[in-house]
Structures are given as structure tokens and as C-alpha cells.
PDB file of N, CA and C in Angstrom:
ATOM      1  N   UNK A   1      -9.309  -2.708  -9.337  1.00  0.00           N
ATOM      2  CA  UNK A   1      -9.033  -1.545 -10.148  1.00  0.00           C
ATOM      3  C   UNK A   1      -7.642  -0.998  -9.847  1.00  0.00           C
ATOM      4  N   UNK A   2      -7.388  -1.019  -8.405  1.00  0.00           N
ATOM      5  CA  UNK A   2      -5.673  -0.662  -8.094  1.00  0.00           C
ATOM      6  C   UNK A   2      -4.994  -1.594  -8.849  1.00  0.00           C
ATOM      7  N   UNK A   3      -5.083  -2.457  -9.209  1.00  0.00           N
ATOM      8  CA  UNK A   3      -3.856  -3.626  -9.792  1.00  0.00           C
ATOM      9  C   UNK A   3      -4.094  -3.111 -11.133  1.00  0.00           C
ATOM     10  N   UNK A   4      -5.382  -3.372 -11.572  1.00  0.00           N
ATOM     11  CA  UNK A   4      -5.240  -2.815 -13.130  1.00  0.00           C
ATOM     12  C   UNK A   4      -4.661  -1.578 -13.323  1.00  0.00           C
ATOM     13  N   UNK A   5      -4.731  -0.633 -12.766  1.00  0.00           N
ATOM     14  CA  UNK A   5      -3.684   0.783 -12.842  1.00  0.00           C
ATOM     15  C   UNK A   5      -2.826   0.631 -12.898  1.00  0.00           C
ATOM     16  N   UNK A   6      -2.179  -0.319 -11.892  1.00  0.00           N
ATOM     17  CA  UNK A   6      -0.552  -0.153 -11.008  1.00  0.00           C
ATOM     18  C   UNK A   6      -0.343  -1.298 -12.657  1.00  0.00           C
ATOM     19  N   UNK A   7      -0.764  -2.374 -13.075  1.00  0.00           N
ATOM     20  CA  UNK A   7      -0.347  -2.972 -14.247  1.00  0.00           C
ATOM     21  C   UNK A   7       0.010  -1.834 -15.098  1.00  0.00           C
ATOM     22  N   UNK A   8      -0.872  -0.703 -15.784  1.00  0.00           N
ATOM     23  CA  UNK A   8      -0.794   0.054 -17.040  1.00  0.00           C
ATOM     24  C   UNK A   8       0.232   1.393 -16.688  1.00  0.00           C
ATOM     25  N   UNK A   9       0.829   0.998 -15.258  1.00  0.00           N
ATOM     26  CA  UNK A   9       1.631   2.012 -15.673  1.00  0.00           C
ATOM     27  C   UNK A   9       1.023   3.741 -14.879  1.00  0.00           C
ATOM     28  N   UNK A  10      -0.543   3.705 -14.601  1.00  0.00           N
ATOM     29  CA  UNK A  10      -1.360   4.775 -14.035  1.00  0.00           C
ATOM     30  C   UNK A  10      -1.077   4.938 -12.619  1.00  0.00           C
ATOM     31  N   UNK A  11      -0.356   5.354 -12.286  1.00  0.00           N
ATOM     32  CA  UNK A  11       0.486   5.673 -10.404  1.00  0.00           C
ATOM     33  C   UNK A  11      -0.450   6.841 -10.187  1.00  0.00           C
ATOM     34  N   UNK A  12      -1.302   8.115 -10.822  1.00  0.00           N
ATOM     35  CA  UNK A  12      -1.635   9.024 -10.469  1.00  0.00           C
ATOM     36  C   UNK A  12      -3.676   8.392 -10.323  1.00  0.00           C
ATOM     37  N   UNK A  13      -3.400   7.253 -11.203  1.00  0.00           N
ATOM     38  CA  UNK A  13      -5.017   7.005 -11.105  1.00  0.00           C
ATOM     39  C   UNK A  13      -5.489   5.701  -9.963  1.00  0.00           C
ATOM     40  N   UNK A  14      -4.106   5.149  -9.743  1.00  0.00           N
ATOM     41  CA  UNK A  14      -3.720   4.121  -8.420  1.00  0.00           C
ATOM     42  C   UNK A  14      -4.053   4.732  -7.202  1.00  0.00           C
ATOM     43  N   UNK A  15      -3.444   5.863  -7.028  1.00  0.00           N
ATOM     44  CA  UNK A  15      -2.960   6.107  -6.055  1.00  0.00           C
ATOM     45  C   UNK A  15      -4.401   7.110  -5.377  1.00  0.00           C
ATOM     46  N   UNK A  16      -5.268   7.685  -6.793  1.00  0.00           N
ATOM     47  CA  UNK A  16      -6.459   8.045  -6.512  1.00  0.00           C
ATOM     48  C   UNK A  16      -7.641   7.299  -5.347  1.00  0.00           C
ATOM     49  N   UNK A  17      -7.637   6.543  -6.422  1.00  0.00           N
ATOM     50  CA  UNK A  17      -8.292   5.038  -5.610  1.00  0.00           C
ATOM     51  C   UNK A  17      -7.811   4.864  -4.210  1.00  0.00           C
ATOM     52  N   UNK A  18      -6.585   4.805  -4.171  1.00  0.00           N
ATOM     53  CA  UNK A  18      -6.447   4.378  -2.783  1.00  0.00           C
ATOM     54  C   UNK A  18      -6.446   5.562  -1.699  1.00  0.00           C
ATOM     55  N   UNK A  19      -6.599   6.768  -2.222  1.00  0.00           N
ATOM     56  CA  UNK A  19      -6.317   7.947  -1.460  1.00  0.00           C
ATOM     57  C   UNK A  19      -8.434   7.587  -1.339  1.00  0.00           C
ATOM     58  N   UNK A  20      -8.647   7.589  -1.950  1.00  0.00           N
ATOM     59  CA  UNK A  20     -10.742   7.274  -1.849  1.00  0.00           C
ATOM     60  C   UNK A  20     -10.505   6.290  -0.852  1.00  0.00           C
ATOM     61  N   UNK A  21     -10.322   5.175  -1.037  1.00  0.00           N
ATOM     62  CA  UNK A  21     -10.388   3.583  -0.271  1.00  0.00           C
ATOM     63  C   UNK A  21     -10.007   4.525   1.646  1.00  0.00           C
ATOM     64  N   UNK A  22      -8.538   5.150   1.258  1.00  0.00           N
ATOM     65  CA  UNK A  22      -8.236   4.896   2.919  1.00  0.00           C
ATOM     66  C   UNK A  22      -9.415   6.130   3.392  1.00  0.00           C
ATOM     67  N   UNK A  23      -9.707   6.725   2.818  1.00  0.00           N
ATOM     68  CA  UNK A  23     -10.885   8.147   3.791  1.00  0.00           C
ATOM     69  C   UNK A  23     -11.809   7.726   3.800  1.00  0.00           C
ATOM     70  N   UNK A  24     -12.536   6.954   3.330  1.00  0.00           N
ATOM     71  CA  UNK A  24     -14.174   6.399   3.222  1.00  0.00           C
ATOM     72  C   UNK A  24     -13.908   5.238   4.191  1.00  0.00           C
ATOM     73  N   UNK A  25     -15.103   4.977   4.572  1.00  0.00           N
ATOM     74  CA  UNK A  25     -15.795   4.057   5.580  1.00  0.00           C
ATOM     75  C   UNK A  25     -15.767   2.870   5.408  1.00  0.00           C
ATOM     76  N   UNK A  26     -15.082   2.181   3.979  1.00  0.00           N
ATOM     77  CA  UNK A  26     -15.201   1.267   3.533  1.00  0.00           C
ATOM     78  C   UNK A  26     -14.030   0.082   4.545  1.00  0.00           C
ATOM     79  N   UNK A  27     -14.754  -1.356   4.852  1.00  0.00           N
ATOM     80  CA  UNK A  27     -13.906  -2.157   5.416  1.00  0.00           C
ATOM     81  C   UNK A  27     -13.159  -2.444   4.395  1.00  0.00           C
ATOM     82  N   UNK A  28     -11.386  -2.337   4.156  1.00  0.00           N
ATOM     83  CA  UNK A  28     -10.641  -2.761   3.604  1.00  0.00           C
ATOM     84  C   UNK A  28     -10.267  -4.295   4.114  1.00  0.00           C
ATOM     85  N   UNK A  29     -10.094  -5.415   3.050  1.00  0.00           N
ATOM     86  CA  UNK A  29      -9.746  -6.519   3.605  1.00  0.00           C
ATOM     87  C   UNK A  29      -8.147  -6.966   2.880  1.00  0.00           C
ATOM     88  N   UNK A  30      -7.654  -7.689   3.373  1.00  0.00           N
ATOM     89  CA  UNK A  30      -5.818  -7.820   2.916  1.00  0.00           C
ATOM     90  C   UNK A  30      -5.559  -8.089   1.518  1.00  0.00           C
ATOM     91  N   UNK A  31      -6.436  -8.404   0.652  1.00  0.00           N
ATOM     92  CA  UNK A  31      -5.962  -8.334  -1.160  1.00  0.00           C
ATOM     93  C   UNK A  31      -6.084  -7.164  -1.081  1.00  0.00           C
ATOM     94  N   UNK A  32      -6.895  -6.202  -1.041  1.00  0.00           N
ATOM     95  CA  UNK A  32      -6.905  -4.767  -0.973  1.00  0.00           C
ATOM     96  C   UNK A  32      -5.810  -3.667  -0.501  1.00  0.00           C
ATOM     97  N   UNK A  33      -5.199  -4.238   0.380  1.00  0.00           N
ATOM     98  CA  UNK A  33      -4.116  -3.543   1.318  1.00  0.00           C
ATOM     99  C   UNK A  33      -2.748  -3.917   0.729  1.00  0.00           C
ATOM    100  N   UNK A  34      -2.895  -5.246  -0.124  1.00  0.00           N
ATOM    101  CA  UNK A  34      -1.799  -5.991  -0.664  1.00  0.00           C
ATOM    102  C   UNK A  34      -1.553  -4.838  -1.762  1.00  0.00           C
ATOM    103  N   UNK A  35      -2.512  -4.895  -2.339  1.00  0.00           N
ATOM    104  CA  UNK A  35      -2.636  -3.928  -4.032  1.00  0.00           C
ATOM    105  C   UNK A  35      -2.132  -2.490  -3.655  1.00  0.00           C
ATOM    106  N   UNK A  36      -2.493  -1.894  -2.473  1.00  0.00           N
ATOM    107  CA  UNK A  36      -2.218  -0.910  -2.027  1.00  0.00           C
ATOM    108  C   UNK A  36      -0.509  -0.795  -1.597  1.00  0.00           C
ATOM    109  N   UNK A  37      -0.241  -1.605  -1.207  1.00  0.00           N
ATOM    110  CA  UNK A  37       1.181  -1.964  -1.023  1.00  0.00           C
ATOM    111  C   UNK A  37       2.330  -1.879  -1.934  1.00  0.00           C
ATOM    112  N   UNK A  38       1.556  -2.840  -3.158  1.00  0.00           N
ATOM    113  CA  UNK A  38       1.956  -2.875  -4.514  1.00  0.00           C
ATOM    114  C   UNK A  38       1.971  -1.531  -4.989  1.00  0.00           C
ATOM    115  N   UNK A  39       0.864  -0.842  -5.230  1.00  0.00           N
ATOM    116  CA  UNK A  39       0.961   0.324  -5.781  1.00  0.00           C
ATOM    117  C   UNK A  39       1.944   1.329  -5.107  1.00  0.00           C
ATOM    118  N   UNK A  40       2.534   1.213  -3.531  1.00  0.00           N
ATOM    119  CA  UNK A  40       2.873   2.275  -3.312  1.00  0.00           C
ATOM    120  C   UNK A  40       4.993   1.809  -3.279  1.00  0.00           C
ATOM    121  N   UNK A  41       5.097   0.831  -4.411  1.00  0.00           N
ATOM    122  CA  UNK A  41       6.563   0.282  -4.684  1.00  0.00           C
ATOM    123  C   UNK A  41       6.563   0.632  -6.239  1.00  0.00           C
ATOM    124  N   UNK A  42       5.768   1.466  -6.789  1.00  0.00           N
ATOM    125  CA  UNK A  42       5.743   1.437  -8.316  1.00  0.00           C
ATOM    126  C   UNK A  42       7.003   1.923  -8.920  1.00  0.00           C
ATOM    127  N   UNK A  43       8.047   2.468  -8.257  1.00  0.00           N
ATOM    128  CA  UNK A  43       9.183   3.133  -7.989  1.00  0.00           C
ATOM    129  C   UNK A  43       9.501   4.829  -8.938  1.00  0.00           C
ATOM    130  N   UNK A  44       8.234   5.227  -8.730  1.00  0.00           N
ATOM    131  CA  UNK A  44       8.349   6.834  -9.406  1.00  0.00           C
ATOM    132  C   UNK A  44       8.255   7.507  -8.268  1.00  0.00           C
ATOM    133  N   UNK A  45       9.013   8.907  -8.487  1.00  0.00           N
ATOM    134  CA  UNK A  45       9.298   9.714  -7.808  1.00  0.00           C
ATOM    135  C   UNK A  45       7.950  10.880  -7.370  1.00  0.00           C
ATOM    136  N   UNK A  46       6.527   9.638  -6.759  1.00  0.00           N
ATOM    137  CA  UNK A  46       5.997  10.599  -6.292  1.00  0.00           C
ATOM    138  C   UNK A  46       6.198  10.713  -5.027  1.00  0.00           C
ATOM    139  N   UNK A  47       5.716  11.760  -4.420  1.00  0.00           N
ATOM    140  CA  UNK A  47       6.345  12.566  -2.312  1.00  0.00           C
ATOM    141  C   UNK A  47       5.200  11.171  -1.467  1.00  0.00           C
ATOM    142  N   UNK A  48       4.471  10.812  -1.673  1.00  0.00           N
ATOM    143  CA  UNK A  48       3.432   9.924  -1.459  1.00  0.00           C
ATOM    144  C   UNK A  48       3.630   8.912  -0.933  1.00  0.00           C
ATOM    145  N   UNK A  49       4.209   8.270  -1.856  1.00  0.00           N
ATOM    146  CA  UNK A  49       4.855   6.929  -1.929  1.00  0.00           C
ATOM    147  C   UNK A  49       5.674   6.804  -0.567  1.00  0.00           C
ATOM    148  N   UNK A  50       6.529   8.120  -0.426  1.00  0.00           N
ATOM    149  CA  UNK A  50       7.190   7.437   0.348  1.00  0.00           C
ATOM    150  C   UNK A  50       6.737   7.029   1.853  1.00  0.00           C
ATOM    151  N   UNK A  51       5.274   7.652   1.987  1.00  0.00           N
ATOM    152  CA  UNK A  51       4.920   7.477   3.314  1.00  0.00           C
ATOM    153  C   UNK A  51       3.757   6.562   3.616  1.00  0.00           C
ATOM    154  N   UNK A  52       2.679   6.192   2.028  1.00  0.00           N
ATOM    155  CA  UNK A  52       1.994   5.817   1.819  1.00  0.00           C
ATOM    156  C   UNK A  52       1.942   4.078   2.527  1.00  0.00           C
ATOM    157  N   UNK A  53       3.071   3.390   2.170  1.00  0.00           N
ATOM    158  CA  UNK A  53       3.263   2.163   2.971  1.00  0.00           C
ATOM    159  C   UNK A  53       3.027   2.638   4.246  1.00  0.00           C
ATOM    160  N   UNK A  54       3.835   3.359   5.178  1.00  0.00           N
ATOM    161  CA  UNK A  54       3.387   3.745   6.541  1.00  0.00           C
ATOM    162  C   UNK A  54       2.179   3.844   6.960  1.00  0.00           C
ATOM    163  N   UNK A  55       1.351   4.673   6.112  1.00  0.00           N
ATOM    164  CA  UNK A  55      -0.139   5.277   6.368  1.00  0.00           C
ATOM    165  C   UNK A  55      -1.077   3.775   6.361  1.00  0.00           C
ATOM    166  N   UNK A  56      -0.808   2.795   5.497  1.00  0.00           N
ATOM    167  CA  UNK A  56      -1.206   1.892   5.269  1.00  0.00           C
ATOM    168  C   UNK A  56      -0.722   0.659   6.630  1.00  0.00           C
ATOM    169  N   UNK A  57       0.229   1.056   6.533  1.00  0.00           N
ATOM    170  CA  UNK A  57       0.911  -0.446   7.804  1.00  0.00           C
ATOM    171  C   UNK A  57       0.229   0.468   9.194  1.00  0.00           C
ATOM    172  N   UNK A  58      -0.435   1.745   9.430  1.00  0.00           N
ATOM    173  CA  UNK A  58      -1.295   2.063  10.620  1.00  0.00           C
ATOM    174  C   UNK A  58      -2.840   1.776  10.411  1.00  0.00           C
ATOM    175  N   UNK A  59      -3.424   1.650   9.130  1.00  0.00           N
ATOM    176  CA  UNK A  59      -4.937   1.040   9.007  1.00  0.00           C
ATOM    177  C   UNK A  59      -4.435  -0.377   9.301  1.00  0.00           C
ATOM    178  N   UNK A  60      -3.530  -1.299   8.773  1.00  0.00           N
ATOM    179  CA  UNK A  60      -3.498  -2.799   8.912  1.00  0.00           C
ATOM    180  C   UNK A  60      -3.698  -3.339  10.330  1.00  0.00           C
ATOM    181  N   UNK A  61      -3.187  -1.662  11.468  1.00  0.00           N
ATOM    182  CA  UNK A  61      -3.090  -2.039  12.232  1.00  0.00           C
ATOM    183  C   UNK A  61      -4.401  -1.774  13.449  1.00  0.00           C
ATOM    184  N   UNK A  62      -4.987  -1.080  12.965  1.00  0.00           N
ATOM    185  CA  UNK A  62      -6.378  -0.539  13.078  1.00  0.00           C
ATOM    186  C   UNK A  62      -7.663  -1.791  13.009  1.00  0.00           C
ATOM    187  N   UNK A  63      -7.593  -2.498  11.916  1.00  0.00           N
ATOM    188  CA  UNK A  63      -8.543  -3.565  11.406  1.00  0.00           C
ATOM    189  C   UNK A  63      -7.679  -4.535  12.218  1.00  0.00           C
ATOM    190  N   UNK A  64      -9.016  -5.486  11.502  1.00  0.00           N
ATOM    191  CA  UNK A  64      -8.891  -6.567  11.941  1.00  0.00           C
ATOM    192  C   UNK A  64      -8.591  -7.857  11.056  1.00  0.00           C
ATOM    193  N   UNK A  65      -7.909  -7.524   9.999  1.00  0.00           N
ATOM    194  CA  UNK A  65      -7.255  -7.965   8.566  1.00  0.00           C
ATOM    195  C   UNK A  65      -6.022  -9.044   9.240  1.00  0.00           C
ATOM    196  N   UNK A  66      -5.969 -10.186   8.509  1.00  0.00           N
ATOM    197  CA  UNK A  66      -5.531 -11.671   8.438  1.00  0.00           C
ATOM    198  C   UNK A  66      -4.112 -11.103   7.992  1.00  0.00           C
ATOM    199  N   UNK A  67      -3.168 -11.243   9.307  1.00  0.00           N
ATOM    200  CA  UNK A  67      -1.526 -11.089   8.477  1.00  0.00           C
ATOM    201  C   UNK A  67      -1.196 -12.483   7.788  1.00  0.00           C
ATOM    202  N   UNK A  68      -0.866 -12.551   6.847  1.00  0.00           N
ATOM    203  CA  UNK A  68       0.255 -13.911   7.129  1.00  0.00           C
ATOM    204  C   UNK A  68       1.577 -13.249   6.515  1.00  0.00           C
ATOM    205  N   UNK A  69       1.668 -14.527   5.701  1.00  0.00           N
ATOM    206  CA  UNK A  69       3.005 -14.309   5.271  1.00  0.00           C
ATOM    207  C   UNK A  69       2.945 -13.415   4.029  1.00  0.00           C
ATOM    208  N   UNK A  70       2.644 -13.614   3.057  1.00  0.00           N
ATOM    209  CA  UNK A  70       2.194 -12.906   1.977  1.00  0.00           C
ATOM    210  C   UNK A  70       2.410 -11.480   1.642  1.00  0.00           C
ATOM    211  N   UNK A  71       1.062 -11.603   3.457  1.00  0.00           N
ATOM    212  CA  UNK A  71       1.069  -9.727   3.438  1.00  0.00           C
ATOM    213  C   UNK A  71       1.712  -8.921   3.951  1.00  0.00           C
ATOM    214  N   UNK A  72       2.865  -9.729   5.087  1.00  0.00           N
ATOM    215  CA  UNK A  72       3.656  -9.019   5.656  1.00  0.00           C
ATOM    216  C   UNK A  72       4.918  -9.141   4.840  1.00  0.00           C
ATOM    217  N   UNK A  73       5.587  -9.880   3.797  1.00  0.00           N
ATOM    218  CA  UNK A  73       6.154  -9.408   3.016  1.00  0.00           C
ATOM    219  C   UNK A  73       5.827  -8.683   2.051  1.00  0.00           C
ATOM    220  N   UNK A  74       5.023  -8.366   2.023  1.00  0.00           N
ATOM    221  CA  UNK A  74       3.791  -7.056   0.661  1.00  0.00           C
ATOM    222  C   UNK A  74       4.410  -5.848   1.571  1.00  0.00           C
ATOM    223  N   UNK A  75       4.216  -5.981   2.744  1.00  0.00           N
ATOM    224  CA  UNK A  75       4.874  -4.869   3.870  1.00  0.00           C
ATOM    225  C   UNK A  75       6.108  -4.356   3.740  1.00  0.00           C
ATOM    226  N   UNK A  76       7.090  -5.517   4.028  1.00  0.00           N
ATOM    227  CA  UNK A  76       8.385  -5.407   3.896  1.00  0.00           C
ATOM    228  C   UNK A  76       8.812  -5.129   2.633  1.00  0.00           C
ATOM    229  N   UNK A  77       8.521  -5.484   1.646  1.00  0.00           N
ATOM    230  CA  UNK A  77       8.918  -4.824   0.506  1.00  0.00           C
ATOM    231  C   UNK A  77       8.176  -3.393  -0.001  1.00  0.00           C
ATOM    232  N   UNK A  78       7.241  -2.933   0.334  1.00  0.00           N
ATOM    233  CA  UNK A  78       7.184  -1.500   0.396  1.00  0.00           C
ATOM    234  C   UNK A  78       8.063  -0.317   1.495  1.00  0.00           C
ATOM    235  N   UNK A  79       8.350  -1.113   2.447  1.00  0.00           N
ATOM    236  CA  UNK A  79       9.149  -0.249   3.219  1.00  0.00           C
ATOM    237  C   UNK A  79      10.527  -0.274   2.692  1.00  0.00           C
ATOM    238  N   UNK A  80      10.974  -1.480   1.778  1.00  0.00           N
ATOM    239  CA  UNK A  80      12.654  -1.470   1.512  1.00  0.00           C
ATOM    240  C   UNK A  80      12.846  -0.970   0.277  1.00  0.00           C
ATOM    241  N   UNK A  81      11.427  -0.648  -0.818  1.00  0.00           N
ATOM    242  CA  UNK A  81      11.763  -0.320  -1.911  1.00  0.00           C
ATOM    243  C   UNK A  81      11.789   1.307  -1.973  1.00  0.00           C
ATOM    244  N   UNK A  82      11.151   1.695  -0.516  1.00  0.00           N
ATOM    245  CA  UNK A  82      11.140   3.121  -0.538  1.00  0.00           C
ATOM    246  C   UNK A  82      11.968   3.533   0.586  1.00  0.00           C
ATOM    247  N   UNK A  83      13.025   2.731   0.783  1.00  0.00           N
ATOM    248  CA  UNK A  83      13.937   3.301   1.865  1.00  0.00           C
ATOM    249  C   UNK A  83      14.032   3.626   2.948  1.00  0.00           C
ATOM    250  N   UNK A  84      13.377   2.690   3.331  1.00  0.00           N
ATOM    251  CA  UNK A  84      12.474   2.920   4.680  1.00  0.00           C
ATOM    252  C   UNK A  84      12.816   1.790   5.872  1.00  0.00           C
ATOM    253  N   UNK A  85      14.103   1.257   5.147  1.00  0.00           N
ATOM    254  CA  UNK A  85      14.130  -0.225   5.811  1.00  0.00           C
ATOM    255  C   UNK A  85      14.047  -0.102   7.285  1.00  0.00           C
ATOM    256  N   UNK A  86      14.596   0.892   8.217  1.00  0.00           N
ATOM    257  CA  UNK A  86      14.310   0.769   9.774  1.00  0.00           C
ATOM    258  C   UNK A  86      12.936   0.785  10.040  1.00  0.00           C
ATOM    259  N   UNK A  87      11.766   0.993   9.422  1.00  0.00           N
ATOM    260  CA  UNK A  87      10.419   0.616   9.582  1.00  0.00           C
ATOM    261  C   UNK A  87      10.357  -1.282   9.769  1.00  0.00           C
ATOM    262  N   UNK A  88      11.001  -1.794   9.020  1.00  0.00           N
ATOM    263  CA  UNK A  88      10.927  -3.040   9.173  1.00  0.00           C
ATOM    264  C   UNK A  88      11.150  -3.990  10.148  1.00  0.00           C
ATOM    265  N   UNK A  89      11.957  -3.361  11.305  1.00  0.00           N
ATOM    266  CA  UNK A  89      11.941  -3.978  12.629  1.00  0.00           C
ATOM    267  C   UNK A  89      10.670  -4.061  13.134  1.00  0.00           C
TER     268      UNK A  89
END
């Protein structure tokens, strides 16, 4: 449902979802965190966004979710599209 949002353009109904996903109890697994990633590079000027990759790269780090390559560039490009590049060390 995050991808179908983040496709149509819906950043306020994306970002819902994922604001539900990270407070609930639910095990997030790495397509999930990916989409979440995705959604938080949509490049509109919400205050969210810009920390939302962060908030997210501290659950990735919490679980017990499969890095590879994929998802740690899903990473890196949420931290560089929101200006964040010294996160990326």
C-alpha cells in the first residue's frame, strides 16, 4: 500500500501508513523498510521526510532485517536525497 501511494503521488497517505507501521508491534521485514525509504525521497517539502530515513535506519537497526545491497542503497539514497549525506558514513 506504501508503494501504491508513493506511485499516485499520495506523500500525506504514505507517510500515514508508515507513521501506523513504525508505532505498532508489527515485525517490519526489508521490502517494507525499502518502500518506507522510497517514500521518505518523494522530494516534497514535508518537515518529516527529512528525519524519517533516520527514524527508519534506527528500527533497521533494532530488527533483525537482511541488509544487502539493495537495501543499503534504499538507505543511502534517502539520506542524499534529503541532505543528509554525513549520515552516510
Amino acid at each position: 500500500m506504501i508503494s501504491g501511494y508513493h506511485k499516485q503521488g499520495q506523500v500525506e497517505e504514505s507517510l500515514g501508513l508508515v507513521h501506523r507501521l513504525l508505532v505498532s508491534s508489527e515485525k517490519l521485514d526489508r521490502f517494507t523498510f525499502s518502500m518506507i525509504l522510497k517514500a521518505s525521497t518523494f522530494g516534497c517539502n514535508v518537515a518529516l521526510l527529512a528525519d524519517l530515513g533516520r527514524m527508519v535506519h534506527t528500527q533497521i537497526l533494532k530488527s533483525d532485517v537482511k541488509k544487502d545491497e539493495v537495501f543499503c542503497t534504499a538507505l543511502i539514497d534517502s539520506y542524499v536525497k534529503n541532505g543528509r549525506i554525513a549520515y552516510c558514513v
